[in-house]
C-alpha atoms as a PDB file:
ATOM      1  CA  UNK A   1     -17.387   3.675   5.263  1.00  0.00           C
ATOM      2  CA  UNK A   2     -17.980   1.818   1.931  1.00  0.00           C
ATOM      3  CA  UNK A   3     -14.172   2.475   1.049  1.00  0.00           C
ATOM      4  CA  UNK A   4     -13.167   1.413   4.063  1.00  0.00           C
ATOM      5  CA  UNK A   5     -14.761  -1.557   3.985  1.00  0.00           C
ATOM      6  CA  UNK A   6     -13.479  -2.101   0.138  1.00  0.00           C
ATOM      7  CA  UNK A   7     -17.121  -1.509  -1.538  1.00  0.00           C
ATOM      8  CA  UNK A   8     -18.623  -4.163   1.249  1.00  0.00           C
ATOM      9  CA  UNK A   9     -21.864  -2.161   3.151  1.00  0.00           C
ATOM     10  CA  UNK A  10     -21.312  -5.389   5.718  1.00  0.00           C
ATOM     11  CA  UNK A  11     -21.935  -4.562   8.978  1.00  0.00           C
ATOM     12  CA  UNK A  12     -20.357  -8.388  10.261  1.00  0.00           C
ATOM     13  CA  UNK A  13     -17.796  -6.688  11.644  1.00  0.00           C
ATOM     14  CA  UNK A  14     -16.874  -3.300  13.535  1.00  0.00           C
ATOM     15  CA  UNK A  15     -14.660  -0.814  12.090  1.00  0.00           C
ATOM     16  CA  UNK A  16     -11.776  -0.293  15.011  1.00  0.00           C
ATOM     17  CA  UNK A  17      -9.203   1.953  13.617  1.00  0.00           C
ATOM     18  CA  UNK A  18      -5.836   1.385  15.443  1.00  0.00           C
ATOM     19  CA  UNK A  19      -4.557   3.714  17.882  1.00  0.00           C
ATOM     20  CA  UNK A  20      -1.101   5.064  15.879  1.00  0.00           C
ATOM     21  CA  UNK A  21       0.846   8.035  15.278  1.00  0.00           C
ATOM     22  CA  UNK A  22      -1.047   9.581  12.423  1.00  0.00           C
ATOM     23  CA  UNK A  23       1.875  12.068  11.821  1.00  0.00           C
ATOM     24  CA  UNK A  24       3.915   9.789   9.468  1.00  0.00           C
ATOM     25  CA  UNK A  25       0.981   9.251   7.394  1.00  0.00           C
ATOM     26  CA  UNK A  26      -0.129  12.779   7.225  1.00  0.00           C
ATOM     27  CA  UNK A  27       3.496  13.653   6.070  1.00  0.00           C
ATOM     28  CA  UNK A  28       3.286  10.962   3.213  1.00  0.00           C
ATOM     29  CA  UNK A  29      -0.051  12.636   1.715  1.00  0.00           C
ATOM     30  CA  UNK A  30       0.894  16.053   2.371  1.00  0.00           C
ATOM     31  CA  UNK A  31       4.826  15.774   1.947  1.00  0.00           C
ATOM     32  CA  UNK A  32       6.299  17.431   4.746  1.00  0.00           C
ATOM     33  CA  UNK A  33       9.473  18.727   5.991  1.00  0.00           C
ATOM     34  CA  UNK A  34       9.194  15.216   8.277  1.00  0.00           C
ATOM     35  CA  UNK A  35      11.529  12.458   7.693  1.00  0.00           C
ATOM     36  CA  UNK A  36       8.819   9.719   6.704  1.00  0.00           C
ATOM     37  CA  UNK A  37      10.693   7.857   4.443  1.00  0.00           C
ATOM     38  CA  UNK A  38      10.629   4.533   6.743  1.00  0.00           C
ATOM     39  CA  UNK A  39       6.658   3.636   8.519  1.00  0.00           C
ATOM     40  CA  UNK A  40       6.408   1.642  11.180  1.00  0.00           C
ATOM     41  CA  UNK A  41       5.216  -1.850  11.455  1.00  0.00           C
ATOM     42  CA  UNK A  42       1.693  -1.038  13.066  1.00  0.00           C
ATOM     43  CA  UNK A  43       1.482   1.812  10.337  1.00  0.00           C
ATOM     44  CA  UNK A  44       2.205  -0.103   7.916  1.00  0.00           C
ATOM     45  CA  UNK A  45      -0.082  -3.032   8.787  1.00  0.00           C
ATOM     46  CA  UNK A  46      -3.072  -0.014   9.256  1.00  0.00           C
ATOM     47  CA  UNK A  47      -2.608   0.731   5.600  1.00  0.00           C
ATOM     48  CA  UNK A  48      -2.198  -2.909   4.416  1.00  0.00           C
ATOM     49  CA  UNK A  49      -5.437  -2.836   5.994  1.00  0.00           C
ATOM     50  CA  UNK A  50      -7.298  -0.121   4.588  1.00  0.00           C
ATOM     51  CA  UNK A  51      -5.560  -1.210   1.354  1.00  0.00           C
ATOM     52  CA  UNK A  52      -6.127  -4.979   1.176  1.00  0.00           C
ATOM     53  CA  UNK A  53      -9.118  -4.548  -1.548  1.00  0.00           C
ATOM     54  CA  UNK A  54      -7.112  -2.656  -4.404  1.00  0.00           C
ATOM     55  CA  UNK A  55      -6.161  -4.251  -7.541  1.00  0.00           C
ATOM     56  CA  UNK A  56      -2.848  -5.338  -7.264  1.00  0.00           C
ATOM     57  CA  UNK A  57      -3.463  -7.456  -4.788  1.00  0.00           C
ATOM     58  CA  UNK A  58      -4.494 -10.077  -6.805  1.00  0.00           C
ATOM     59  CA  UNK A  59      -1.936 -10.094  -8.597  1.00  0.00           C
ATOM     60  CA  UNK A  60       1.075 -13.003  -8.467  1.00  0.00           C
ATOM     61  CA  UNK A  61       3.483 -10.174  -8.885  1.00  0.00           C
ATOM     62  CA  UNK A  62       2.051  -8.321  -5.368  1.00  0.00           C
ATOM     63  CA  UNK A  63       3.431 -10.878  -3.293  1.00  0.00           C
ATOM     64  CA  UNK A  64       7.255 -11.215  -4.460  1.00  0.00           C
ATOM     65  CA  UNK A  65      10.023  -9.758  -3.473  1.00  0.00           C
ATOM     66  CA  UNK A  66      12.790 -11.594  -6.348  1.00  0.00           C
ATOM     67  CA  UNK A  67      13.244  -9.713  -9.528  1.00  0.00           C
ATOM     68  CA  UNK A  68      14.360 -12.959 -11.098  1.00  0.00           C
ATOM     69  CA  UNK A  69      11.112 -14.289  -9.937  1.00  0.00           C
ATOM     70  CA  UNK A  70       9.053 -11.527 -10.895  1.00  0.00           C
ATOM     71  CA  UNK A  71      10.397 -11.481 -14.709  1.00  0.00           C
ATOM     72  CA  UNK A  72       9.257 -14.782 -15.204  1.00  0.00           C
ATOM     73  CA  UNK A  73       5.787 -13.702 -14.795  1.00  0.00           C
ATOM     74  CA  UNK A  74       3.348 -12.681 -17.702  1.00  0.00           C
ATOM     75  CA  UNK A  75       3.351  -8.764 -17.951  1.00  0.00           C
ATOM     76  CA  UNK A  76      -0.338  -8.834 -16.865  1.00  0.00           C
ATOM     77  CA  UNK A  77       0.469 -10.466 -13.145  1.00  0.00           C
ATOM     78  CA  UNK A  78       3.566  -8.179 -12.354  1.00  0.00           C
ATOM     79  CA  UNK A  79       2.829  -5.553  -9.871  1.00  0.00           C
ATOM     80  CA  UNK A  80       4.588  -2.678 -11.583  1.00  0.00           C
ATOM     81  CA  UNK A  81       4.728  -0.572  -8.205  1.00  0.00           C
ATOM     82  CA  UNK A  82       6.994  -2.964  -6.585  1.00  0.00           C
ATOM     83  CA  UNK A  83       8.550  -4.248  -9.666  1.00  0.00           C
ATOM     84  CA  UNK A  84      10.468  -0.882  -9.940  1.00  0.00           C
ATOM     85  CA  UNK A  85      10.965  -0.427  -6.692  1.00  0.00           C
ATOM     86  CA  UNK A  86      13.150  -3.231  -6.158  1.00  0.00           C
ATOM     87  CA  UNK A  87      14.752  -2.785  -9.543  1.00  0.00           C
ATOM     88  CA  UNK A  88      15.675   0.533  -8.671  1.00  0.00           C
ATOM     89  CA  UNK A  89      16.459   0.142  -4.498  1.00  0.00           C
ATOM     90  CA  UNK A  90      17.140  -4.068  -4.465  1.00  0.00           C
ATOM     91  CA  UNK A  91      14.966  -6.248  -2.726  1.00  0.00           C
ATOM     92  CA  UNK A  92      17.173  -5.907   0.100  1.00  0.00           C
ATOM     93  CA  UNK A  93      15.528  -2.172   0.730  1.00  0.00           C
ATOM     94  CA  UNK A  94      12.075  -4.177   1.733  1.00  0.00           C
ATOM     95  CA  UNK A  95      11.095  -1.602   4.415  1.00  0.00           C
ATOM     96  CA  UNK A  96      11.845   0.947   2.485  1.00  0.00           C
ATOM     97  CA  UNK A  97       9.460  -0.346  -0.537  1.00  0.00           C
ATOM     98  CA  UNK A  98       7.374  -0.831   1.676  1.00  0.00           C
ATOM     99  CA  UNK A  99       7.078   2.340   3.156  1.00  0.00           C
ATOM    100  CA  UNK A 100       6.748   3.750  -0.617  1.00  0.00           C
ATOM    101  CA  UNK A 101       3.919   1.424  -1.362  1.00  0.00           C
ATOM    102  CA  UNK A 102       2.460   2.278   1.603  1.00  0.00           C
ATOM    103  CA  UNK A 103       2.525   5.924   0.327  1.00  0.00           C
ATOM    104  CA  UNK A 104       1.469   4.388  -3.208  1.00  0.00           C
ATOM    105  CA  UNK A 105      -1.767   2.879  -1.390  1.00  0.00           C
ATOM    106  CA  UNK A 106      -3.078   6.141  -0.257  1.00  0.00           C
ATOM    107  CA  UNK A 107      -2.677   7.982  -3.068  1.00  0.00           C
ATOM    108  CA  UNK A 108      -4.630   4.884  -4.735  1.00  0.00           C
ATOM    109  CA  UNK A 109      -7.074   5.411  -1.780  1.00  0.00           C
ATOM    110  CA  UNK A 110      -7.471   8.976  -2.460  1.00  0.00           C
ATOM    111  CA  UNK A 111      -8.381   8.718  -6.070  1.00  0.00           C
ATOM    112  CA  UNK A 112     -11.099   5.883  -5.455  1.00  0.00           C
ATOM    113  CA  UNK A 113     -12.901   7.581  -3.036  1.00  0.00           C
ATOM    114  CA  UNK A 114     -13.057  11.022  -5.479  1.00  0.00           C
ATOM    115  CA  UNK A 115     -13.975   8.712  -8.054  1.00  0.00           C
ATOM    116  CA  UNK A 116     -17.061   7.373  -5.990  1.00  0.00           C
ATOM    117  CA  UNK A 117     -18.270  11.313  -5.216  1.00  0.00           C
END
């Protein structure tokens, strides 16, 4: 609950997981024969969610979606997920990245909460 809650034991608020399709997100993690190269919008809110306490959120670079913008920024506030994810697909492939950082964020999720057993 702890990694859930992004290290916080609060208990100010309930933990209400939205009701969604758990397949896409099961086929991200565990790569199946599934097209799940595109998540919805309430998936991809859920993991926003889930993810809103990992590192590179703080970061300047986290919420731009302009290369030229995102070159002009020190090397320590560039989000280097998205940064070659739009060099390589164009910021014009935004659900896509999306989608990918999505898939990104779980994997992230994954390691911190082996790293806390």
């Amino acid at each position: 609950m702890g990694l859930l809650g992004g290290g916080s034991e609060s208990k100010d608020y309930p933990l209400i997981l939205p009701t969604i399709d758990l397949q896409p997100i099961l086929a991200l993690v565990n790569r199946s024969e599934r097209d799940s190269s595109l998540l919805d919008e309430d998936l991809l809110a859920c993991i926003e969610k889930l993810s809103e306490n990992l590192g590179n959120r703080k970061l300047k670079g986290f919420g731009l979606w302009d290369q030229g913008e995102i070159l002009k920024l020190s090397p320590t506030e560039v989000d280097l997920g998205r940064t070659l994810l739009i060099a390589e697909m164009g910021s014009g492939a935004k659900p896509k990245i999306q989608s990918y950082e999505a898939m990104l964020d779980l994997m992230a999720l994954q390691i911190k909460s082996k790293a806390k057993t």
